[in-house]
N, C-alpha and C. Protein backbone atom coordinates (compact mmCIF):
# COMPACT_ATOMS: atom_id res chain seq x y z
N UNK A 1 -32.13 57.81 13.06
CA UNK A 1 -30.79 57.33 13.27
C UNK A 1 -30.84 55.83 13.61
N UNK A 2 -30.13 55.17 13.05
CA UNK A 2 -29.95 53.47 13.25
C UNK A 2 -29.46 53.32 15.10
N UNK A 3 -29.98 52.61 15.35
CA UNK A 3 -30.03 51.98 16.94
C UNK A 3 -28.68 52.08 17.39
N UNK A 4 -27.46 51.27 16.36
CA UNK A 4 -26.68 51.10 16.49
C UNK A 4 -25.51 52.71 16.47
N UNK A 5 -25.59 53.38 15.62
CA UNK A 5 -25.20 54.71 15.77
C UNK A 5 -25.73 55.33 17.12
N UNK A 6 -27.20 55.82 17.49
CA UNK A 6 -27.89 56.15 18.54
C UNK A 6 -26.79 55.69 19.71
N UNK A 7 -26.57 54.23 19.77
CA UNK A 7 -25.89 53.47 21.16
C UNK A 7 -24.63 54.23 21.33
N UNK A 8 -24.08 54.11 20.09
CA UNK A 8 -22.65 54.41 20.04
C UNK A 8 -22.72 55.76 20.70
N UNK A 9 -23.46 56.75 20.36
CA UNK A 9 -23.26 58.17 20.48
C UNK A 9 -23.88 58.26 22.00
N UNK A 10 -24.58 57.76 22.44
CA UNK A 10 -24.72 57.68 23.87
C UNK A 10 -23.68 57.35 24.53
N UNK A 11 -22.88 56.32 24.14
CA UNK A 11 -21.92 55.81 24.65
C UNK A 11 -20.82 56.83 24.80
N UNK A 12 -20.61 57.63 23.83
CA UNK A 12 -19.26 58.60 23.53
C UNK A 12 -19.96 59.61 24.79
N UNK A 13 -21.18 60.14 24.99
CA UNK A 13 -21.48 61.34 25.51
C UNK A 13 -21.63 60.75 26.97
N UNK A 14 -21.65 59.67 27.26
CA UNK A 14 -21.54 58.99 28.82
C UNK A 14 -20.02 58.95 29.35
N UNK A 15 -19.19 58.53 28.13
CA UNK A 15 -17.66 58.32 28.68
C UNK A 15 -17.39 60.08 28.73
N UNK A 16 -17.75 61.02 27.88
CA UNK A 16 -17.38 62.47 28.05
C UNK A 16 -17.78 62.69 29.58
N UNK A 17 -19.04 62.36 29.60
CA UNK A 17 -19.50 63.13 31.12
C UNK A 17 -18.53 62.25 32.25
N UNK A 18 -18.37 61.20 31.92
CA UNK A 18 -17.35 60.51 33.14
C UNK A 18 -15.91 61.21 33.03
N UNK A 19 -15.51 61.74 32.24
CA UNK A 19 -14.52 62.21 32.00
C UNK A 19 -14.55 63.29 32.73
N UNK A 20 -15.17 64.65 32.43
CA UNK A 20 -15.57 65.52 33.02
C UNK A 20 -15.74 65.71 34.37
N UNK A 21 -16.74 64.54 35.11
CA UNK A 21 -16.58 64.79 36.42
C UNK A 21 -15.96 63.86 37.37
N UNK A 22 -14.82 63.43 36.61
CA UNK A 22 -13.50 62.93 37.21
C UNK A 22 -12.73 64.09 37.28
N UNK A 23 -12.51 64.88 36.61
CA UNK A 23 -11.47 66.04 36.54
C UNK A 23 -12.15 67.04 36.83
N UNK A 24 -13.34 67.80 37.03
CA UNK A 24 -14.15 68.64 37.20
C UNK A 24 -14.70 68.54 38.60
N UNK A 25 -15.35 67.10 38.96
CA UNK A 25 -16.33 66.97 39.76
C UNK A 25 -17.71 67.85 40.06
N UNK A 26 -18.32 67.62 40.81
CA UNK A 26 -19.97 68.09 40.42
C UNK A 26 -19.75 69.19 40.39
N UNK A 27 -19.23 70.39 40.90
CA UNK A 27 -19.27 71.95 41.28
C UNK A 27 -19.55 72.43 40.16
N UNK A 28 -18.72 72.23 39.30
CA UNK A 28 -18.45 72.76 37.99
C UNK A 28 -19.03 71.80 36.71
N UNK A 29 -19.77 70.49 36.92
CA UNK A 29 -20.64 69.59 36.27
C UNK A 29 -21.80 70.11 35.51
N UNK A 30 -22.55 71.69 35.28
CA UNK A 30 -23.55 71.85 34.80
C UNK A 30 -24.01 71.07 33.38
N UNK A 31 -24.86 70.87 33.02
CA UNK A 31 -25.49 70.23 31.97
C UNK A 31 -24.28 71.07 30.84
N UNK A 32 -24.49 72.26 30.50
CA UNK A 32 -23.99 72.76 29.58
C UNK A 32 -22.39 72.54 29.30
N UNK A 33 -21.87 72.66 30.95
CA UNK A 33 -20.77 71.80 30.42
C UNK A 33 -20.17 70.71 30.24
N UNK A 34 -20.99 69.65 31.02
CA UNK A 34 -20.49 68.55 30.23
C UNK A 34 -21.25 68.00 28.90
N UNK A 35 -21.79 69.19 28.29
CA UNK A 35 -22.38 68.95 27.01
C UNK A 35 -21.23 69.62 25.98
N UNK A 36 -20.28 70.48 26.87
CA UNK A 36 -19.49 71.23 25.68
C UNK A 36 -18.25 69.81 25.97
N UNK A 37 -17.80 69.21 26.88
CA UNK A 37 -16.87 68.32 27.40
C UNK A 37 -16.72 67.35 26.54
N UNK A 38 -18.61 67.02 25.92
CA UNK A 38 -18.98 65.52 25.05
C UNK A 38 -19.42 66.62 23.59
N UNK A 39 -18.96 67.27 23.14
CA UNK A 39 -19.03 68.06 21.98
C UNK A 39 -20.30 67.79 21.64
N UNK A 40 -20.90 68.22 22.35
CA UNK A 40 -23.03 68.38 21.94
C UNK A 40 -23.24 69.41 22.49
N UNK A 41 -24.99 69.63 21.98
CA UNK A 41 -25.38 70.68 22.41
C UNK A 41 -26.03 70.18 24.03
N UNK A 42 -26.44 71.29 24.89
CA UNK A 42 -26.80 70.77 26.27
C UNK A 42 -28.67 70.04 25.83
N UNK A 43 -29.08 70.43 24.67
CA UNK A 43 -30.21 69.93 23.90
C UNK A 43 -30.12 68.29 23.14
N UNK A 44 -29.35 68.31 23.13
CA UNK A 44 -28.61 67.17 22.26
C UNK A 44 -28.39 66.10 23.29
N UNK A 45 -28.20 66.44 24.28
CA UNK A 45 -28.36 65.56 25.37
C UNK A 45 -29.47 65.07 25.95
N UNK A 46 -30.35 65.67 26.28
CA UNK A 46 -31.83 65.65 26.38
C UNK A 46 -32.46 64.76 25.54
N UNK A 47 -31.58 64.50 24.29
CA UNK A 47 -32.32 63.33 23.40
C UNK A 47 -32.21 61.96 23.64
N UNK A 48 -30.45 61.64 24.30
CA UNK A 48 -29.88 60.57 24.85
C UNK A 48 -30.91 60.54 26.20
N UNK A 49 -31.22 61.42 26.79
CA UNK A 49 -31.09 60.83 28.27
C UNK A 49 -32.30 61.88 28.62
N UNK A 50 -33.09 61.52 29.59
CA UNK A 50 -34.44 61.92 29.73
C UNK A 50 -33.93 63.46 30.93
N UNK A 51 -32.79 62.95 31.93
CA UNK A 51 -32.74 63.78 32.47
C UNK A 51 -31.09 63.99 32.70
N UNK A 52 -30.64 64.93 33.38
CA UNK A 52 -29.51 65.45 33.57
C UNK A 52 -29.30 64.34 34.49
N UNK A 53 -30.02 63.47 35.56
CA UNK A 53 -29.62 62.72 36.66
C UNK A 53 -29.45 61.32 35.86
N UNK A 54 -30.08 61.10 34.74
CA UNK A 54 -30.15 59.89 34.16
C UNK A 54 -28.30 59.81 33.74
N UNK A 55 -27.97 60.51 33.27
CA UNK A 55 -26.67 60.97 32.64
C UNK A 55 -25.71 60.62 33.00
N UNK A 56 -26.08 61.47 34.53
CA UNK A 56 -25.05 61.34 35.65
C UNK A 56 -24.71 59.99 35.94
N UNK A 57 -25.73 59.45 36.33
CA UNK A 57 -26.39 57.73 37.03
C UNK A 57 -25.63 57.14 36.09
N UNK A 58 -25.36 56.86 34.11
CA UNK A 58 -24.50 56.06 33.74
C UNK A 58 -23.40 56.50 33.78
N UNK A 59 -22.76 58.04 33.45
CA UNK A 59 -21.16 58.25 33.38
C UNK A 59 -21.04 57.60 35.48
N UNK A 60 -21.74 57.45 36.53
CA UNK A 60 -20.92 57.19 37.39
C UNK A 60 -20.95 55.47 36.91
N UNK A 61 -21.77 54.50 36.61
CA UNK A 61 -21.76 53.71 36.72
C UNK A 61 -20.61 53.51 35.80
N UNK A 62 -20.27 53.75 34.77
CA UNK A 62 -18.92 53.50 33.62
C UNK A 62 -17.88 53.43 34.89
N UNK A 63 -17.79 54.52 35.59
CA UNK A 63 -16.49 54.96 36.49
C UNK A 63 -16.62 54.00 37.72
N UNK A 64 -17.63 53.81 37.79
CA UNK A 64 -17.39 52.35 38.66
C UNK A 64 -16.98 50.91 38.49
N UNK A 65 -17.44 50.81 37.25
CA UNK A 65 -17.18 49.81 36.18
C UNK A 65 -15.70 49.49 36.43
N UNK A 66 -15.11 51.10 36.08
CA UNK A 66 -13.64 51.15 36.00
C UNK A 66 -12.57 51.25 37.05
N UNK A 67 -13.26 51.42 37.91
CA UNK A 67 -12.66 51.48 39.33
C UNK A 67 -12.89 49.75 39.58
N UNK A 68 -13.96 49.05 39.36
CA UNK A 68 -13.85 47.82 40.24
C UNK A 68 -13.08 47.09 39.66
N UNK A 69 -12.94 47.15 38.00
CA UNK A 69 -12.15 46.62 36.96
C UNK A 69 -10.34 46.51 37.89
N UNK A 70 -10.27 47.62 38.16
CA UNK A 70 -8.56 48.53 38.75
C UNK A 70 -9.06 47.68 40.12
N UNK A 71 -9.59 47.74 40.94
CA UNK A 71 -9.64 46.85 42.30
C UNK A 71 -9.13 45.85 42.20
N UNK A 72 -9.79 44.88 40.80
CA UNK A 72 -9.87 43.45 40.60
C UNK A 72 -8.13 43.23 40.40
N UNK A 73 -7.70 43.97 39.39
CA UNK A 73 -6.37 43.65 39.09
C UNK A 73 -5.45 43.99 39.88
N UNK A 74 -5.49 45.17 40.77
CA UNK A 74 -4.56 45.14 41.90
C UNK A 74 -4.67 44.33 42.88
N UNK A 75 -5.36 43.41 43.09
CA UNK A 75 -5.88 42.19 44.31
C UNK A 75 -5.06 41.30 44.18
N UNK A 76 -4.31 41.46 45.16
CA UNK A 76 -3.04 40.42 45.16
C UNK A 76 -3.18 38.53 45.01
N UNK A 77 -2.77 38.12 44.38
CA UNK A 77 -2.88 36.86 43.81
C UNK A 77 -3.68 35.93 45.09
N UNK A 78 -4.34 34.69 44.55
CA UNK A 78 -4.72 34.47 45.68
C UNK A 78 -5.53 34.62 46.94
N UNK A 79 -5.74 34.16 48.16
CA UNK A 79 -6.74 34.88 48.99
C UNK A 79 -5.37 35.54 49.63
N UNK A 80 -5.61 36.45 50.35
CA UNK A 80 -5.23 37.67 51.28
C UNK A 80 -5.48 37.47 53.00
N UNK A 81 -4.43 38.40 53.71
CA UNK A 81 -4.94 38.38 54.64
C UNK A 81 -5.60 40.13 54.78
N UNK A 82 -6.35 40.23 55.51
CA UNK A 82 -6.83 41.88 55.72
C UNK A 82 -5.85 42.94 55.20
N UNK A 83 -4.44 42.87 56.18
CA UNK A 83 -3.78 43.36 56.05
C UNK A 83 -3.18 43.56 54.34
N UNK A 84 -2.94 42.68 53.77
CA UNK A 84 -2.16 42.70 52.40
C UNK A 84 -3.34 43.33 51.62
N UNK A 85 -4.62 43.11 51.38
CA UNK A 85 -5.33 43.68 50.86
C UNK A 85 -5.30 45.33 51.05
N UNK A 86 -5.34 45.69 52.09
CA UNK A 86 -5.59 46.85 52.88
C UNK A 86 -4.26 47.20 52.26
N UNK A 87 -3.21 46.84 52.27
CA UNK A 87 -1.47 47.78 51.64
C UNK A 87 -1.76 47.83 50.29
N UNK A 88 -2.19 46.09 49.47
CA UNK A 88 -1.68 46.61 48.46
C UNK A 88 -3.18 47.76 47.50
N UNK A 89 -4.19 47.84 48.00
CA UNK A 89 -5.40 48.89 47.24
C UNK A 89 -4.61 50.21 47.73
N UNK A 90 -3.95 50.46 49.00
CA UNK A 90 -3.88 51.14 49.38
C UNK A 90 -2.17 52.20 48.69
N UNK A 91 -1.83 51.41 48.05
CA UNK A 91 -0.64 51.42 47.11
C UNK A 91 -1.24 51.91 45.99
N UNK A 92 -2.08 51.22 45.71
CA UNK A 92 -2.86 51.43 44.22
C UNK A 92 -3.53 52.72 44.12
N UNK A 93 -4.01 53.33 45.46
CA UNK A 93 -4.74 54.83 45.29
C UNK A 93 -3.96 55.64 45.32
N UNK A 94 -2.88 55.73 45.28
CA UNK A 94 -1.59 56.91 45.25
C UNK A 94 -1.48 57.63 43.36
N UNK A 95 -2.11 56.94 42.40
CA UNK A 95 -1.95 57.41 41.62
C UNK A 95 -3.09 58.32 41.30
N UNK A 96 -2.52 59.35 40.14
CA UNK A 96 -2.98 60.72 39.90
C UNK A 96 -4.48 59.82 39.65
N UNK A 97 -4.38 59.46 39.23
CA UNK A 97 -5.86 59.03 38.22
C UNK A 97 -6.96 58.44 39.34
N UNK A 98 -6.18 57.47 40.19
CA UNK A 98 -7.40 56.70 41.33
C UNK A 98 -7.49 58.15 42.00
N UNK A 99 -6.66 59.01 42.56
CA UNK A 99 -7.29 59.91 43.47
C UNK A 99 -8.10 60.95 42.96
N UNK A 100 -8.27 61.31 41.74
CA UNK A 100 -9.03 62.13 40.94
C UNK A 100 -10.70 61.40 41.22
N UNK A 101 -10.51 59.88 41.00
CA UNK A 101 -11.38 59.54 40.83
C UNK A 101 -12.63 59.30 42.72
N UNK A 102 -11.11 59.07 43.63
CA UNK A 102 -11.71 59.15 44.71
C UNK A 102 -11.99 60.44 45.61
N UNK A 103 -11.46 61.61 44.72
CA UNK A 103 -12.03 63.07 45.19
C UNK A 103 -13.92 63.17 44.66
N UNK A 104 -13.75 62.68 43.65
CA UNK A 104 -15.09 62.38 43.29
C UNK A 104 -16.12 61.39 44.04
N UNK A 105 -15.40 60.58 44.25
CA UNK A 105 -15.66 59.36 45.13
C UNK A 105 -16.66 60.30 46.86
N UNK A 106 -15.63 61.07 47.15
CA UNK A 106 -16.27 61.49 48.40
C UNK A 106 -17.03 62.78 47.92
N UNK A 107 -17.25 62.77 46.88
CA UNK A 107 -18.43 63.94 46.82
C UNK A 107 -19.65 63.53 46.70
N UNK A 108 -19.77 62.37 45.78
CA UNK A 108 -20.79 61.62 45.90
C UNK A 108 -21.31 60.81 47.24
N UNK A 109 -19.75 60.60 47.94
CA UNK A 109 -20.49 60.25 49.63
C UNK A 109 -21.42 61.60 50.01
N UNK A 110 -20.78 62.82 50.02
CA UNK A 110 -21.14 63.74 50.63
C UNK A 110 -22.84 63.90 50.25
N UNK A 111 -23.13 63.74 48.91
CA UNK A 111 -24.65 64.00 48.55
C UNK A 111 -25.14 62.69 49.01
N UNK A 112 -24.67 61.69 48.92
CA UNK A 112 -25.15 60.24 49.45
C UNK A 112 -26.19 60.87 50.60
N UNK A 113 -25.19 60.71 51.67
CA UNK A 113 -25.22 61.15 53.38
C UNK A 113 -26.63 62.02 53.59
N UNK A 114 -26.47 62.95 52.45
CA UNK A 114 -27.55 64.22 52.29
C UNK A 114 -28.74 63.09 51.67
N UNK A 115 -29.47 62.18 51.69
CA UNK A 115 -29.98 61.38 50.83
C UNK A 115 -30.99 61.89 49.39
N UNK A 116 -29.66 62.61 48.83
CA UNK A 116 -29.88 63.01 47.77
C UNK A 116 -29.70 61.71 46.22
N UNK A 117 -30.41 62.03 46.07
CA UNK A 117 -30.39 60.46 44.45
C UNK A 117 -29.61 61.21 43.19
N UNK A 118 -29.51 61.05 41.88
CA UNK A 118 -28.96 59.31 42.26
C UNK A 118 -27.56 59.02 43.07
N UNK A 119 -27.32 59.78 43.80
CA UNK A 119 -25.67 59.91 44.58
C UNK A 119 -26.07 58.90 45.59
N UNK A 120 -27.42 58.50 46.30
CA UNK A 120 -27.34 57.02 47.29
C UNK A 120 -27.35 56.30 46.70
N UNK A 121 -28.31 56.01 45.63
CA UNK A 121 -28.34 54.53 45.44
C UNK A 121 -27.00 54.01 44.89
N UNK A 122 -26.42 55.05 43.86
CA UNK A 122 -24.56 54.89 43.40
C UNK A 122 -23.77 54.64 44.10
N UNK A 123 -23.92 55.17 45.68
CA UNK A 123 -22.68 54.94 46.60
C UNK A 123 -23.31 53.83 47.93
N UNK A 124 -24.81 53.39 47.72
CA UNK A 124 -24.55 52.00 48.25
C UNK A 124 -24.47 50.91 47.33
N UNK A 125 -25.02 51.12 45.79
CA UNK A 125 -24.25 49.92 44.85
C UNK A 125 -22.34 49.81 44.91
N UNK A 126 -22.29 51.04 44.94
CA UNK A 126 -20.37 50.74 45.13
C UNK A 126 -19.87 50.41 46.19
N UNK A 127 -20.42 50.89 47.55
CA UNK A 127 -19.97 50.29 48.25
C UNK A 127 -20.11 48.56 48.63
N UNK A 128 -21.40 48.34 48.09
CA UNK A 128 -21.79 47.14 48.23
C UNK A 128 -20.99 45.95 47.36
N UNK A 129 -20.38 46.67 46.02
CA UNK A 129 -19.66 45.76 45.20
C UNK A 129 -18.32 45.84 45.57
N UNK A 130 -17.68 46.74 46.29
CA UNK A 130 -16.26 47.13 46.53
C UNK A 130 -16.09 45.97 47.99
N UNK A 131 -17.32 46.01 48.65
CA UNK A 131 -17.01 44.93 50.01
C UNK A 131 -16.94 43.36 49.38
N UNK A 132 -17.84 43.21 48.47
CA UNK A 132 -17.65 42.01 48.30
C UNK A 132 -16.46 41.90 47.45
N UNK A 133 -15.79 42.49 46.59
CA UNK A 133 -14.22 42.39 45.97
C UNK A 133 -13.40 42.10 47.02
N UNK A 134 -13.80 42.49 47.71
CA UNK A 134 -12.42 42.62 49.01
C UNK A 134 -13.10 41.20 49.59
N UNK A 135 -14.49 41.04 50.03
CA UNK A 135 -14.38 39.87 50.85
C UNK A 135 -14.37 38.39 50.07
N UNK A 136 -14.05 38.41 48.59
CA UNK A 136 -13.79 37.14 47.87
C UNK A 136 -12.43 37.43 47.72
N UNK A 137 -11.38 38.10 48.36
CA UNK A 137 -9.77 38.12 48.14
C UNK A 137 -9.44 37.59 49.92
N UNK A 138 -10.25 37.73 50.51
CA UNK A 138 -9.81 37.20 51.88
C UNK A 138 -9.75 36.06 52.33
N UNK A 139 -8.83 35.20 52.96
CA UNK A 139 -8.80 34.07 53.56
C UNK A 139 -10.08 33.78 54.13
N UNK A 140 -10.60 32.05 54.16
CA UNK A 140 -11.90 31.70 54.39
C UNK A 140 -12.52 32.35 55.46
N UNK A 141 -11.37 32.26 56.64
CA UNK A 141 -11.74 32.50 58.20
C UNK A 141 -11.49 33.84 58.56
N UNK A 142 -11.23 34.83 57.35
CA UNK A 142 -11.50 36.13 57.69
C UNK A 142 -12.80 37.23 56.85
N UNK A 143 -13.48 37.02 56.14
CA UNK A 143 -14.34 36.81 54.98
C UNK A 143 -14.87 37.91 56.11
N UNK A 144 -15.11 37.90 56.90
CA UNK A 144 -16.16 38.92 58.02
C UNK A 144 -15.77 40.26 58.41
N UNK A 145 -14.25 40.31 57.81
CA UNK A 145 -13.44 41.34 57.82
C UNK A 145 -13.67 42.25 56.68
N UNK A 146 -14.21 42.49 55.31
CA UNK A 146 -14.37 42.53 54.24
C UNK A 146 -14.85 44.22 54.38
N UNK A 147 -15.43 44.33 55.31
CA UNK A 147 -16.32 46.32 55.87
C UNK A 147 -15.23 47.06 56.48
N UNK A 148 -14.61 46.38 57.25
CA UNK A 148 -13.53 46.72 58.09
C UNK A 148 -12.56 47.31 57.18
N UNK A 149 -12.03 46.36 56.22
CA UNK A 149 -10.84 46.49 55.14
C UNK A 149 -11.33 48.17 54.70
N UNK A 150 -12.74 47.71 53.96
CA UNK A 150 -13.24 48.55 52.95
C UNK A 150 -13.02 50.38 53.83
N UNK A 151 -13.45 49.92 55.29
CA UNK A 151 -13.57 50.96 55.81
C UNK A 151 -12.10 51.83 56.34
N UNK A 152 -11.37 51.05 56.38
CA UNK A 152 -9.81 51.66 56.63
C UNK A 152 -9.51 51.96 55.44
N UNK A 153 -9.61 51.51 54.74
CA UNK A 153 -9.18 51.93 52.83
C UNK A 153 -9.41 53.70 52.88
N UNK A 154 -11.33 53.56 52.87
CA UNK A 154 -11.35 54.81 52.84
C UNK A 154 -10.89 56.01 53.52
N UNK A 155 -11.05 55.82 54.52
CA UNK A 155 -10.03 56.54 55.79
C UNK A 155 -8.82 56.75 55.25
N UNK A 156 -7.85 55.88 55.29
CA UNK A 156 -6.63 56.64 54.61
C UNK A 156 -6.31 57.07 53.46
N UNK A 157 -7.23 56.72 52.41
CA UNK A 157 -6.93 57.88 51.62
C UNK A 157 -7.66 59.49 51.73
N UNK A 158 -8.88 59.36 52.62
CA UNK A 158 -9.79 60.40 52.68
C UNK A 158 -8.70 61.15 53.57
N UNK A 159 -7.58 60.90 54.18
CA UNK A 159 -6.82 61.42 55.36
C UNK A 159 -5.25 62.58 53.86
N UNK A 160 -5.21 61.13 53.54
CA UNK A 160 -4.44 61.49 52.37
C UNK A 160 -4.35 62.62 51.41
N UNK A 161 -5.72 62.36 50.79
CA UNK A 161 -6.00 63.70 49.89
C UNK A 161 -6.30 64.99 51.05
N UNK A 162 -6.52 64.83 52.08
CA UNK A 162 -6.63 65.96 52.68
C UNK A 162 -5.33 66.71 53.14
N UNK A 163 -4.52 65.79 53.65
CA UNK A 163 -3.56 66.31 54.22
C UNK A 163 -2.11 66.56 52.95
N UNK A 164 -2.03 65.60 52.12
CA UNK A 164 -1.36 65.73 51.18
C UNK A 164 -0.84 66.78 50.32
C-alpha cells in the first residue's frame, strides 16, 4: 500500500476511535469495538498500530488537539482577568459535545491517578497545555493564577455533570 493511502487510513481509524470513546468512553472501548466503530477488522488494526494503547494514545491526542483548538477560540479577546476566563470556558463546557468530551476527560483522570499509561502521560500533557492556554490569556500581573483558573474550571464542571 502507498505511504500515502497507509497515512490516510490510519488517520480515518484514529478519528473513528476518537469518536467512539467520546460517546462510548473506555467501559465499552474494547479493541473489537472500536474496530467495528472505524469499519475494520480488530486485526486490521494491529497493522496500523502495534498496540491497542498505541491507538488509544493518538485518538486521545486528536481529541486534545480538538479541545485546545475550542479553548483557543473561546478565549476572550485579549488578555483576561482570572475571572472572565474562568466564565467565559466555563460557558463554553455547557455544550453537548464539550461535556461528552469532558466525561471522558475525567475517566482518563481517573486511570491517570491509578498511574496507569498511556492515561498519565495524556492527562499531564493536557493538563500541562490547558494551563499554559489559560496562562497566555491572563493579564501580565496575574500569569501565576493560570492552575488556579484551570483548577476551578474543572471543579465546576466535574460538579456539573454530576449533579446535572
Amino acid at each position: 500500500m502507498p505511504l500515502l493511502k497507509t497515512e490516510k487510513r490510519r488517520q480515518e481509524i484514529v478519528e473513528a476511535a476518537a469518536s467512539h470513546l467520546i460517546e462510548h468512553g473506555f467501559q465499552s472501548s474494547g479493541l473489537r469495538a472500536i474496530a467495528k466503530s472505524s469499519g475494520v477488522s480488530d486485526r486490521m488494526i494491529m497493522y496500523y498500530f502495534a498496540t491497542k494503547d498505541d491507538l488509544v494514545s493518538a485518538a486521545l491526542e486528536m481529541i486534545g488537539d480538538g479541545f485546545a483548538a475550542g479553548m483557543d477560540s473561546a478565549m476572550p479577546e485579549g488578555n483576561a482577568t482570572p475571572n472572565q476566563i474562568l466564565e467565559t470556558l466555563s460557558q463554553t463546557m455547557q455544550s453537548d459535545e464539550a461535556q461528552a468530551i469532558m466525561r471522558l476527560w475525567f475517566e482518563i483522570i481517573g486511570l491517570a491517578m491509578r498511574g496507569q499509561e498511556p492515561y498519565r502521560k495524556t492527562a499531564s500533557l493536557l493538563l500541562t497545555r490547558s494551563e499554559e492556554q489559560i496562562r497566555n490569556k491572563l493579564r501580565s500581573n496575574q500569569k501565576h493564577r493560570a492552575r488556579e483558573v484551570l483548577n476551578a474550571l474543572e471543579g465546576r464542571v466535574m460538579v456539573s455533570l454530576l449533579l446535572d
